[in-house]
C-alpha atoms as a PDB file:
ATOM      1  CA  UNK A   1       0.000   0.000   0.000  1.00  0.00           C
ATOM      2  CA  UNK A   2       2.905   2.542   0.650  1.00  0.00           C
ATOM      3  CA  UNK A   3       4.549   1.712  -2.341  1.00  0.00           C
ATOM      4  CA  UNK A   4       0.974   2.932  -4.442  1.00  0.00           C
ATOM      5  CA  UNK A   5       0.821   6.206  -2.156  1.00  0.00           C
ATOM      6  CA  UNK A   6       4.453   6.769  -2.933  1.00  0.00           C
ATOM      7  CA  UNK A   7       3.971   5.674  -6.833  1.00  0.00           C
ATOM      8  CA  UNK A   8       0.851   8.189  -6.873  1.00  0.00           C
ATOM      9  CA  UNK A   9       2.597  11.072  -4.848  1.00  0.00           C
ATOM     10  CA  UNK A  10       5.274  10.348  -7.467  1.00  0.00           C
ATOM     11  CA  UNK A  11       3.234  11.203 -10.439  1.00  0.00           C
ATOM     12  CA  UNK A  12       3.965  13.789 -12.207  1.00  0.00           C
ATOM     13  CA  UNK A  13       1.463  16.661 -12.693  1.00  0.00           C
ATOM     14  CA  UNK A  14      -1.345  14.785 -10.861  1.00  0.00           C
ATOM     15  CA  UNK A  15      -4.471  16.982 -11.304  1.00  0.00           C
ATOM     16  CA  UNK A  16      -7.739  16.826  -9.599  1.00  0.00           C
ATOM     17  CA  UNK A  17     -11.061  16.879 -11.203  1.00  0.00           C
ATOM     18  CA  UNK A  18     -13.973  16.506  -9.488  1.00  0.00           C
ATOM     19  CA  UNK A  19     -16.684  18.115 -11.939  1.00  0.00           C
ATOM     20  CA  UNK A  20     -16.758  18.233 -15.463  1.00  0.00           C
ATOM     21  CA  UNK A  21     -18.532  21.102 -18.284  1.00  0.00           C
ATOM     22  CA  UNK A  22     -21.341  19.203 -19.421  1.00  0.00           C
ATOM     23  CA  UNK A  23     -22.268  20.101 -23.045  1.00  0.00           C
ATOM     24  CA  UNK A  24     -25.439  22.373 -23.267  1.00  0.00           C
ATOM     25  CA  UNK A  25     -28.064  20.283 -25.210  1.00  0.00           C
ATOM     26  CA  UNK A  26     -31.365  22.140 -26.940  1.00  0.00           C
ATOM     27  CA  UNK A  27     -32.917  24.407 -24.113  1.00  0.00           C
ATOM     28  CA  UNK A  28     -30.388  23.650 -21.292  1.00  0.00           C
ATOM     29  CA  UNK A  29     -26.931  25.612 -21.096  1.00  0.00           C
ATOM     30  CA  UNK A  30     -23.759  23.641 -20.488  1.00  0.00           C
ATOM     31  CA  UNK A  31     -23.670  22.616 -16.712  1.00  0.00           C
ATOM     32  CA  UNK A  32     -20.876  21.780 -14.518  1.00  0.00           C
ATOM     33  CA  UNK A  33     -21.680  18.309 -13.043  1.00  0.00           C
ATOM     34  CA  UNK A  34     -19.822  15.793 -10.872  1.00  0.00           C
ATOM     35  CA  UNK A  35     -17.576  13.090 -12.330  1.00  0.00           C
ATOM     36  CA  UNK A  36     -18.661   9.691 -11.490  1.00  0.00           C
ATOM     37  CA  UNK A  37     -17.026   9.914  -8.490  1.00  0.00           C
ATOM     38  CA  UNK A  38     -16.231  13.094  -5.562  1.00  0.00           C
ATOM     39  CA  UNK A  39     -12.673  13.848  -6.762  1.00  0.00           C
ATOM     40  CA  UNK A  40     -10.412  11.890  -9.740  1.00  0.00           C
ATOM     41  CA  UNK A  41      -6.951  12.511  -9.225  1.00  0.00           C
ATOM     42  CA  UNK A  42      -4.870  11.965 -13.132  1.00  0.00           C
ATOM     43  CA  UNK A  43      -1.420  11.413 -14.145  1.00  0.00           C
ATOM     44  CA  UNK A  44      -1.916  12.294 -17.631  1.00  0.00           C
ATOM     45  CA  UNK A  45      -4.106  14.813 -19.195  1.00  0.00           C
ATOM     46  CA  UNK A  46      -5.407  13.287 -22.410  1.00  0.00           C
ATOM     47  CA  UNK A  47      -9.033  13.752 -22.544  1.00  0.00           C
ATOM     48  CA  UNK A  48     -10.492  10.192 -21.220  1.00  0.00           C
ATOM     49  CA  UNK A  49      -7.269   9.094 -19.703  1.00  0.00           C
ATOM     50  CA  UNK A  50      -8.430   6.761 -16.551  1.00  0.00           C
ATOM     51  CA  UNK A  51      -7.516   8.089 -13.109  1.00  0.00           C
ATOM     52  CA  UNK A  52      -5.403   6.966 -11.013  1.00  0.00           C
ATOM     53  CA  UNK A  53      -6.749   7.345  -7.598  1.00  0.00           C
ATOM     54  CA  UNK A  54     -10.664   7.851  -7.509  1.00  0.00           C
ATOM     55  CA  UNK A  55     -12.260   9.243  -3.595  1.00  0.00           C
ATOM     56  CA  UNK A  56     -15.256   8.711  -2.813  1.00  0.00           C
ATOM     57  CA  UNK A  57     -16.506  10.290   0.510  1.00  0.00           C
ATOM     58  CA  UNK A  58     -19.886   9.689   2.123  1.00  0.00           C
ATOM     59  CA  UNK A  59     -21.496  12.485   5.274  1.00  0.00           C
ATOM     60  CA  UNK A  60     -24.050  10.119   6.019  1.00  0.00           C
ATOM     61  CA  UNK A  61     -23.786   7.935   9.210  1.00  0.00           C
ATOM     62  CA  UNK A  62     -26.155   5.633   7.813  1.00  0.00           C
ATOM     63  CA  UNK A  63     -24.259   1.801   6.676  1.00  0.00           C
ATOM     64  CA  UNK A  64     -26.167   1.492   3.520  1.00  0.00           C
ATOM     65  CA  UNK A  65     -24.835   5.194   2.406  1.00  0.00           C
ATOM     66  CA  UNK A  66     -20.865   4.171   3.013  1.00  0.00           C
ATOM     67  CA  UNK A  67     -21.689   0.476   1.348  1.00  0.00           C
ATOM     68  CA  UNK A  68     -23.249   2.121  -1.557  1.00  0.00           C
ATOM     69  CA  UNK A  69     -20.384   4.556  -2.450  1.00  0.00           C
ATOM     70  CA  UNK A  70     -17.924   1.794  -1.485  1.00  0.00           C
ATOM     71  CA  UNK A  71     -19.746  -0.384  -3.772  1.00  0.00           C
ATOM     72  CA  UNK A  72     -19.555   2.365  -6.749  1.00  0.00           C
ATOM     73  CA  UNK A  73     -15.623   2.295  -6.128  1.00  0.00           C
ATOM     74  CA  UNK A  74     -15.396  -1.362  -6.975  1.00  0.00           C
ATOM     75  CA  UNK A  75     -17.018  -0.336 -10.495  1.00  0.00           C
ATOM     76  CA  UNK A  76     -13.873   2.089 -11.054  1.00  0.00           C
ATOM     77  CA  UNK A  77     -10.357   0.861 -12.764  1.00  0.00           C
ATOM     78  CA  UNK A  78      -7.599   3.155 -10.649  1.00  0.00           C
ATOM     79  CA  UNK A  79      -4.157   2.003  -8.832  1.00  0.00           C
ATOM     80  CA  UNK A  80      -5.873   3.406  -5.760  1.00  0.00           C
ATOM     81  CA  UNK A  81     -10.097   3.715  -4.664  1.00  0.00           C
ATOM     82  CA  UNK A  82     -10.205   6.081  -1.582  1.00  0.00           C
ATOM     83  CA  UNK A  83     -13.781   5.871   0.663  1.00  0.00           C
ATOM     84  CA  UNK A  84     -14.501   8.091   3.153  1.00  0.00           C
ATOM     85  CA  UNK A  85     -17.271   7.747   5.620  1.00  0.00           C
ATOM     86  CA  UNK A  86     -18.640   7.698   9.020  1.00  0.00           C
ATOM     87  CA  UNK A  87     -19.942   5.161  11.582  1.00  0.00           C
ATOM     88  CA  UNK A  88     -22.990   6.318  14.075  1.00  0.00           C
ATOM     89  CA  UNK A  89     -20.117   5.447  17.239  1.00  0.00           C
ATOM     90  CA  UNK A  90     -16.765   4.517  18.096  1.00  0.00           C
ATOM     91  CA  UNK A  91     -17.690   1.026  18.381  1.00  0.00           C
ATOM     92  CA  UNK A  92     -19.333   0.364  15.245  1.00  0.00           C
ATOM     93  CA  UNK A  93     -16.450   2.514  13.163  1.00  0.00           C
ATOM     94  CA  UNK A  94     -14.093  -0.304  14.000  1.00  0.00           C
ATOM     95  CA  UNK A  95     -16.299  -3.098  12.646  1.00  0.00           C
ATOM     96  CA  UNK A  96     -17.046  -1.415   9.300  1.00  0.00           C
ATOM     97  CA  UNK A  97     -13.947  -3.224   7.830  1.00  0.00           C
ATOM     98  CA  UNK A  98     -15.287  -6.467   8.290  1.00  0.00           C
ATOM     99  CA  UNK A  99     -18.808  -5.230   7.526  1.00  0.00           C
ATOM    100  CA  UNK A 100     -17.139  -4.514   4.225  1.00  0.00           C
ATOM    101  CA  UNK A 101     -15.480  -7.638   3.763  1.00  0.00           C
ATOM    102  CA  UNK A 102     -18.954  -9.508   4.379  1.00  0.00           C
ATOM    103  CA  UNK A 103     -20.768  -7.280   1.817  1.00  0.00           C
ATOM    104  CA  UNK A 104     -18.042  -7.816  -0.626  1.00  0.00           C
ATOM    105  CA  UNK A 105     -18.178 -11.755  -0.251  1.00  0.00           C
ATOM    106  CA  UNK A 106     -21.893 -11.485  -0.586  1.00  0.00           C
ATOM    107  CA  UNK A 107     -21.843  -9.901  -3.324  1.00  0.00           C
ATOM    108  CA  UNK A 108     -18.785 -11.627  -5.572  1.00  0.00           C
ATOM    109  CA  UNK A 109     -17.034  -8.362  -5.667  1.00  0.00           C
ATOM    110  CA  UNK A 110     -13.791  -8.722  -8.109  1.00  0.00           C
ATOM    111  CA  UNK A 111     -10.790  -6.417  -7.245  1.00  0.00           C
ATOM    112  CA  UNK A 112      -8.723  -5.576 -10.431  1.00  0.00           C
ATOM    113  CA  UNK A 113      -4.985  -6.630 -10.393  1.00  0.00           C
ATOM    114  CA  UNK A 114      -2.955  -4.105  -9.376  1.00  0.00           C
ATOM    115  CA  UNK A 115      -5.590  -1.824  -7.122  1.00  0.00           C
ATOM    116  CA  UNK A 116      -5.408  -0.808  -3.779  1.00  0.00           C
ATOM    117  CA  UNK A 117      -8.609   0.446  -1.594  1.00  0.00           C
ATOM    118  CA  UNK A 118      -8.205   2.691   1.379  1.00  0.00           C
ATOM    119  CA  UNK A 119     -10.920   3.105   3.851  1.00  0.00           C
ATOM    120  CA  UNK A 120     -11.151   5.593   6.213  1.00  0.00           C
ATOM    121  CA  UNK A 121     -14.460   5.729   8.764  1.00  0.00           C
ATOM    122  CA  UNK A 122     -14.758   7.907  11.249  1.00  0.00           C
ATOM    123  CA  UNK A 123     -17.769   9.274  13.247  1.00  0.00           C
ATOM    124  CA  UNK A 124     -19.711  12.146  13.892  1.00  0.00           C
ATOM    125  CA  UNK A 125     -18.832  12.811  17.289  1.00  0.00           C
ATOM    126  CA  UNK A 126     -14.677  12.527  16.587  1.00  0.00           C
ATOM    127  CA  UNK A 127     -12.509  13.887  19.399  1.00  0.00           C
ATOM    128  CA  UNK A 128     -10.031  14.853  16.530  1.00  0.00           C
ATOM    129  CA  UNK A 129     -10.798  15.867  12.825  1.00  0.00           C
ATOM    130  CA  UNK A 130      -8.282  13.451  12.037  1.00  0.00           C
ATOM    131  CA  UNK A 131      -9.767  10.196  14.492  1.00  0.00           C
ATOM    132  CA  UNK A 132     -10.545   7.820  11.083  1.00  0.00           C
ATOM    133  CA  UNK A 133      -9.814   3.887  11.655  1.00  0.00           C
ATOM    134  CA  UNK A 134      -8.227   2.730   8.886  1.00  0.00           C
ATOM    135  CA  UNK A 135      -9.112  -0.495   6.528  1.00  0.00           C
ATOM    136  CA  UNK A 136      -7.097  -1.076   3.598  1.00  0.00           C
ATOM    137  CA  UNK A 137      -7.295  -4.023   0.571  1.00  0.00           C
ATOM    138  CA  UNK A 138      -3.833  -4.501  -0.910  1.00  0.00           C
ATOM    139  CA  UNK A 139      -3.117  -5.534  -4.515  1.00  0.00           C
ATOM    140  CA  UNK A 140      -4.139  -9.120  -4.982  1.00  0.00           C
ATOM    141  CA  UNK A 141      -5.884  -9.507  -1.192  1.00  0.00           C
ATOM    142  CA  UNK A 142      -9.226 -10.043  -1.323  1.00  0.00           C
ATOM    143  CA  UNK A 143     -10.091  -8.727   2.641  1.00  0.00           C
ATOM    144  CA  UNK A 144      -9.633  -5.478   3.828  1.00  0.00           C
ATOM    145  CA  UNK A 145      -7.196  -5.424   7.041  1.00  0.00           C
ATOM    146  CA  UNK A 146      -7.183  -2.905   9.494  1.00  0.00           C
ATOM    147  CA  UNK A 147      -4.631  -1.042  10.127  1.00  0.00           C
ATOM    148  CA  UNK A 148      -5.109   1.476  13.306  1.00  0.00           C
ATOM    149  CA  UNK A 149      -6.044   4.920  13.521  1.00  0.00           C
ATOM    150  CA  UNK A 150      -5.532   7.812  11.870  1.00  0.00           C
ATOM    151  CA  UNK A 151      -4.886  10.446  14.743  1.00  0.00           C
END
């Protein structure tokens, strides 16, 4: 997982997009509208080059709000799928990881070869703005692990 942040941080000219001019049509001016996802992050800038780390981020507390955005991530092809959500308390934030795994078995989720997923949960009530636990999915796992908190 390191090796993708550092691969990513790497990149040169990374640019963010996170809405897009959508073409006016008869009777409706062009519109900016959100990409697929909240924020794309490229390494090259031809027009429908594929990103290479796509973040997703959820307000909602609810579980079926942070399993449906984390379920539109597994659609996406990018070396690294960021989600970003929150649990209702402390003790449920640290189970969301394995609530994830379950979905994802459920559900025959595929992970393509050579992506990474990051989750970060934390909760509405955080003591910190930076209290997130931390699940992550390396390249070729199929399980997210935990890996502590980000404090």
């Amino acid at each position: 997982m390191v090796d993708q942040l550092h691969a990513v941080a790497a990149g040169a000219n990374l640019s963010c997009v996170c809405q897009y001019k959508h073409p006016s049509t008869p009777g409706r001016p062009e519109q900016m509208r959100e990409v697929l996802y909240d924020m794309c992050w490229f390494d090259d800038q031809a027009e429908y080059a594929l990103p290479v780390v796509l973040i997703e981020h959820e307000n909602s507390s609810a579980e079926s709000a942070l399993l449906f955005d984390m379920w539109k991530l597994m659609f996406a092809q990018a070396r690294l799928r960021v989600m970003i959500g929150y649990a209702s308390s402390d003790t449920y934030r640290d189970v969301y990881g394995a609530l994830i795994d379950r979905t994802a078995a459920a559900s025959r989720w595929n992970y393509p070869a050579g992506s990474e997923d990051i989750v970060l949960v934390g909760t509405k009530t955080m003591p910190t703005p930076h209290a997130f636990a931390v699940f992550a999915r390396e390249a070729g796992a199929a399980t997210f692990q935990p890996l502590g908190m980000l404090v």
